[in-house]
N, C-alpha and C. Protein backbone atom coordinates (compact mmCIF):
# COMPACT_ATOMS: atom_id res chain seq x y z
N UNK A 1 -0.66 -10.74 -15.43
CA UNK A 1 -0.69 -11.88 -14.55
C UNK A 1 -0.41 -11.40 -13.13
N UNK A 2 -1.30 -12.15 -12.01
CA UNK A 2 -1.18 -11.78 -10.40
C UNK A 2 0.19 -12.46 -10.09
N UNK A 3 1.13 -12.19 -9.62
CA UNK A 3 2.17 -12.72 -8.63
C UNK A 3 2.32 -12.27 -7.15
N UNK A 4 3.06 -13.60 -6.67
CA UNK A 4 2.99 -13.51 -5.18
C UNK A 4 4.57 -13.73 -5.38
N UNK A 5 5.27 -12.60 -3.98
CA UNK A 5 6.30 -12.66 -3.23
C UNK A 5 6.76 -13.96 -2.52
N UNK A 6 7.92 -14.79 -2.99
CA UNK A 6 7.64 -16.02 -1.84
C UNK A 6 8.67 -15.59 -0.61
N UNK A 7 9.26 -14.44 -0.59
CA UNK A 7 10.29 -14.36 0.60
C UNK A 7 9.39 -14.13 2.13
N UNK A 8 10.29 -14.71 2.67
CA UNK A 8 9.66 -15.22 3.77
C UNK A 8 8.76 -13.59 4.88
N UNK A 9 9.41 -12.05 4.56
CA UNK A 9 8.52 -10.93 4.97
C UNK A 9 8.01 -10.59 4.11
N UNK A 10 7.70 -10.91 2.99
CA UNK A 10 7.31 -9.97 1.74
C UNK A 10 6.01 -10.16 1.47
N UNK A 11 5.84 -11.40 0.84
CA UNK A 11 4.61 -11.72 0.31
C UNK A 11 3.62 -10.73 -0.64
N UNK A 12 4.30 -9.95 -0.98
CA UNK A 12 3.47 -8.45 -1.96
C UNK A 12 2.90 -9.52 -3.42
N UNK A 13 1.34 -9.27 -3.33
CA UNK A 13 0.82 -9.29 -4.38
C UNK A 13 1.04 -8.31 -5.46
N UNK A 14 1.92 -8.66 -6.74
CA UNK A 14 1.07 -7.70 -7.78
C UNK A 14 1.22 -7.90 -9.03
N UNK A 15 0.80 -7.10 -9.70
CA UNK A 15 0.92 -7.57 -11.29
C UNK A 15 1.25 -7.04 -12.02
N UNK A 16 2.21 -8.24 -12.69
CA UNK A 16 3.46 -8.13 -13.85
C UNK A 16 3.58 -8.58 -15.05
N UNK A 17 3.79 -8.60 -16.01
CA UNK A 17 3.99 -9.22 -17.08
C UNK A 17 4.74 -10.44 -17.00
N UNK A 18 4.72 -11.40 -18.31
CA UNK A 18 5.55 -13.03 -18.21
C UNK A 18 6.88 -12.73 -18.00
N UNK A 19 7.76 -11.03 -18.29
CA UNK A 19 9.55 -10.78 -18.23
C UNK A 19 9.30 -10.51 -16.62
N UNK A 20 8.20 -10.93 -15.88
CA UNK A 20 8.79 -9.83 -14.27
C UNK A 20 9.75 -10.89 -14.00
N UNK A 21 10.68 -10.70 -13.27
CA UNK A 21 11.50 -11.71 -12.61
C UNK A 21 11.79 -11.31 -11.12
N UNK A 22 11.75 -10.13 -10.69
CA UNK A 22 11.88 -9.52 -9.69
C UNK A 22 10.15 -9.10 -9.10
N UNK A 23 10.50 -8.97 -7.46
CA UNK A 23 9.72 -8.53 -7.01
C UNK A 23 9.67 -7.12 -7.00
N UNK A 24 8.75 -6.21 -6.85
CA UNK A 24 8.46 -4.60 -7.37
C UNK A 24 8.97 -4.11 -5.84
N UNK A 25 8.68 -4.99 -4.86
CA UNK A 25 8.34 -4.27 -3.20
C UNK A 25 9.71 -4.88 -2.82
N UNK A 26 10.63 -6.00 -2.56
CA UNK A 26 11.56 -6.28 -1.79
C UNK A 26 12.83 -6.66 -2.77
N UNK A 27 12.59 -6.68 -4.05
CA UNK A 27 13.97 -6.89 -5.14
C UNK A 27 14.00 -8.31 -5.17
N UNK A 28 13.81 -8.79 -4.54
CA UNK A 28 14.50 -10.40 -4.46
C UNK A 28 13.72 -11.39 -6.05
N UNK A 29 14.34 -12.01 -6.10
CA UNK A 29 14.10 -13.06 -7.40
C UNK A 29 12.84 -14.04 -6.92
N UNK A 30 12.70 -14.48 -5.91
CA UNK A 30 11.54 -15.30 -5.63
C UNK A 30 10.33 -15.11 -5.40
N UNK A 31 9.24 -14.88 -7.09
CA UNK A 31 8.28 -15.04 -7.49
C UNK A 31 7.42 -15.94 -7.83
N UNK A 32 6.56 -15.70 -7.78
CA UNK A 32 5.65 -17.08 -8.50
C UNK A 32 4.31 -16.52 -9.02
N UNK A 33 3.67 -17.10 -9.76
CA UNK A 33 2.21 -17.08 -10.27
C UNK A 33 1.62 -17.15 -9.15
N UNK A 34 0.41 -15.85 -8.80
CA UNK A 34 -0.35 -16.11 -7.12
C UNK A 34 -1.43 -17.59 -7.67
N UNK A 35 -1.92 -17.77 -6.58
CA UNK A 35 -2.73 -19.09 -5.97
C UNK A 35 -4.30 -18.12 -6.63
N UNK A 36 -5.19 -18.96 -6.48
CA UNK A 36 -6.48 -18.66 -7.00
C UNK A 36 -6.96 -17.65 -5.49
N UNK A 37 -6.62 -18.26 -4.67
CA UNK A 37 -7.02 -17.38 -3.00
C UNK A 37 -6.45 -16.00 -3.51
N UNK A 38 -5.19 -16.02 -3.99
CA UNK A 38 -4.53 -15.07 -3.38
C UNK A 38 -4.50 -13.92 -4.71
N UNK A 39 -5.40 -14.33 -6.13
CA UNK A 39 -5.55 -13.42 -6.76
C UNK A 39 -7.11 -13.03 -6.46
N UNK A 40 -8.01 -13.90 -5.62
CA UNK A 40 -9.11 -12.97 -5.01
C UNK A 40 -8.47 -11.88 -4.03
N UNK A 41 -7.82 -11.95 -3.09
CA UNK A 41 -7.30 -11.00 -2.52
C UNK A 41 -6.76 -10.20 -2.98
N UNK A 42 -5.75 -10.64 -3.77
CA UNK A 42 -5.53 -8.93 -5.11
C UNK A 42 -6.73 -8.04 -5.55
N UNK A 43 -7.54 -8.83 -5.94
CA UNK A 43 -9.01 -8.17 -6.14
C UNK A 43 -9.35 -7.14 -5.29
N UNK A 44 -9.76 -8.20 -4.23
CA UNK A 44 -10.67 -7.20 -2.64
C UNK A 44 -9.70 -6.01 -2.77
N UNK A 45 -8.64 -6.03 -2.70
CA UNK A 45 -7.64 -5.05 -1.79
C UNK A 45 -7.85 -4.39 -2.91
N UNK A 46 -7.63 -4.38 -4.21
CA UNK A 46 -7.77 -3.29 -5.44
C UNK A 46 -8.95 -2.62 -5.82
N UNK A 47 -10.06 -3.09 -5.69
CA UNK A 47 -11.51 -2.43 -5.41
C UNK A 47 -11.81 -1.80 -3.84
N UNK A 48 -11.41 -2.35 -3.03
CA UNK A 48 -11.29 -1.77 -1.49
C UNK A 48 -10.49 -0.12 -2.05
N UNK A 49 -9.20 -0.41 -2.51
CA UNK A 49 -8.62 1.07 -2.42
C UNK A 49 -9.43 1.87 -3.67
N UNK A 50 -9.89 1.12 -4.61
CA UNK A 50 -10.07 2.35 -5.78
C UNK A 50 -11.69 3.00 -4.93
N UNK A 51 -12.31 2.06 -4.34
CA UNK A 51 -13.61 2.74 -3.97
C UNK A 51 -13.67 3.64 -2.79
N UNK A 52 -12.46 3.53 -2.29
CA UNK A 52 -11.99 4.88 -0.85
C UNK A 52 -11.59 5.86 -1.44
N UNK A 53 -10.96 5.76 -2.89
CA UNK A 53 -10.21 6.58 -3.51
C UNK A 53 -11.32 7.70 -4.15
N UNK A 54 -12.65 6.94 -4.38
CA UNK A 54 -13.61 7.57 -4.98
C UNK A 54 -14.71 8.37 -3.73
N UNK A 55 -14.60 8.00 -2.64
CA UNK A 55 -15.60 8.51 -2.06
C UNK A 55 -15.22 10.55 -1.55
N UNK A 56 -16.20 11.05 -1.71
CA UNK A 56 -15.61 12.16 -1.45
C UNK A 56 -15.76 12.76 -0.19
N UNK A 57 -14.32 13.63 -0.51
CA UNK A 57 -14.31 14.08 1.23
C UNK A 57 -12.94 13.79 1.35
């Protein structure tokens, strides 16, 4: 499952299982299930890096 950061600098998308309770990037407890927007943007940004990751050079 996608989650979103709700602290007010954080906002880190990422994905956790139903036990995450914590955020991975700032520690804090205030998580949530991301928004439909904001697991397309998990997307972009995760195909954006794996396909830079692949180009060679």
């Amino acid at each position: 499952m996608i989650y979103c950061c709700q602290t007010k600098c954080c906002h880190y998308l990422f994905c956790g299982s139903e036990q995450q309770t914590t955020c991975p990037d700032c520690g804090h407890k205030r998580i949530r299930p991301a928004t439909r927007e904001e697991r397309a943007a998990f997307f972009r940004q995760r195909t954006a890096l794996l396909a830079a990751e692949r180009r060679p050079g």
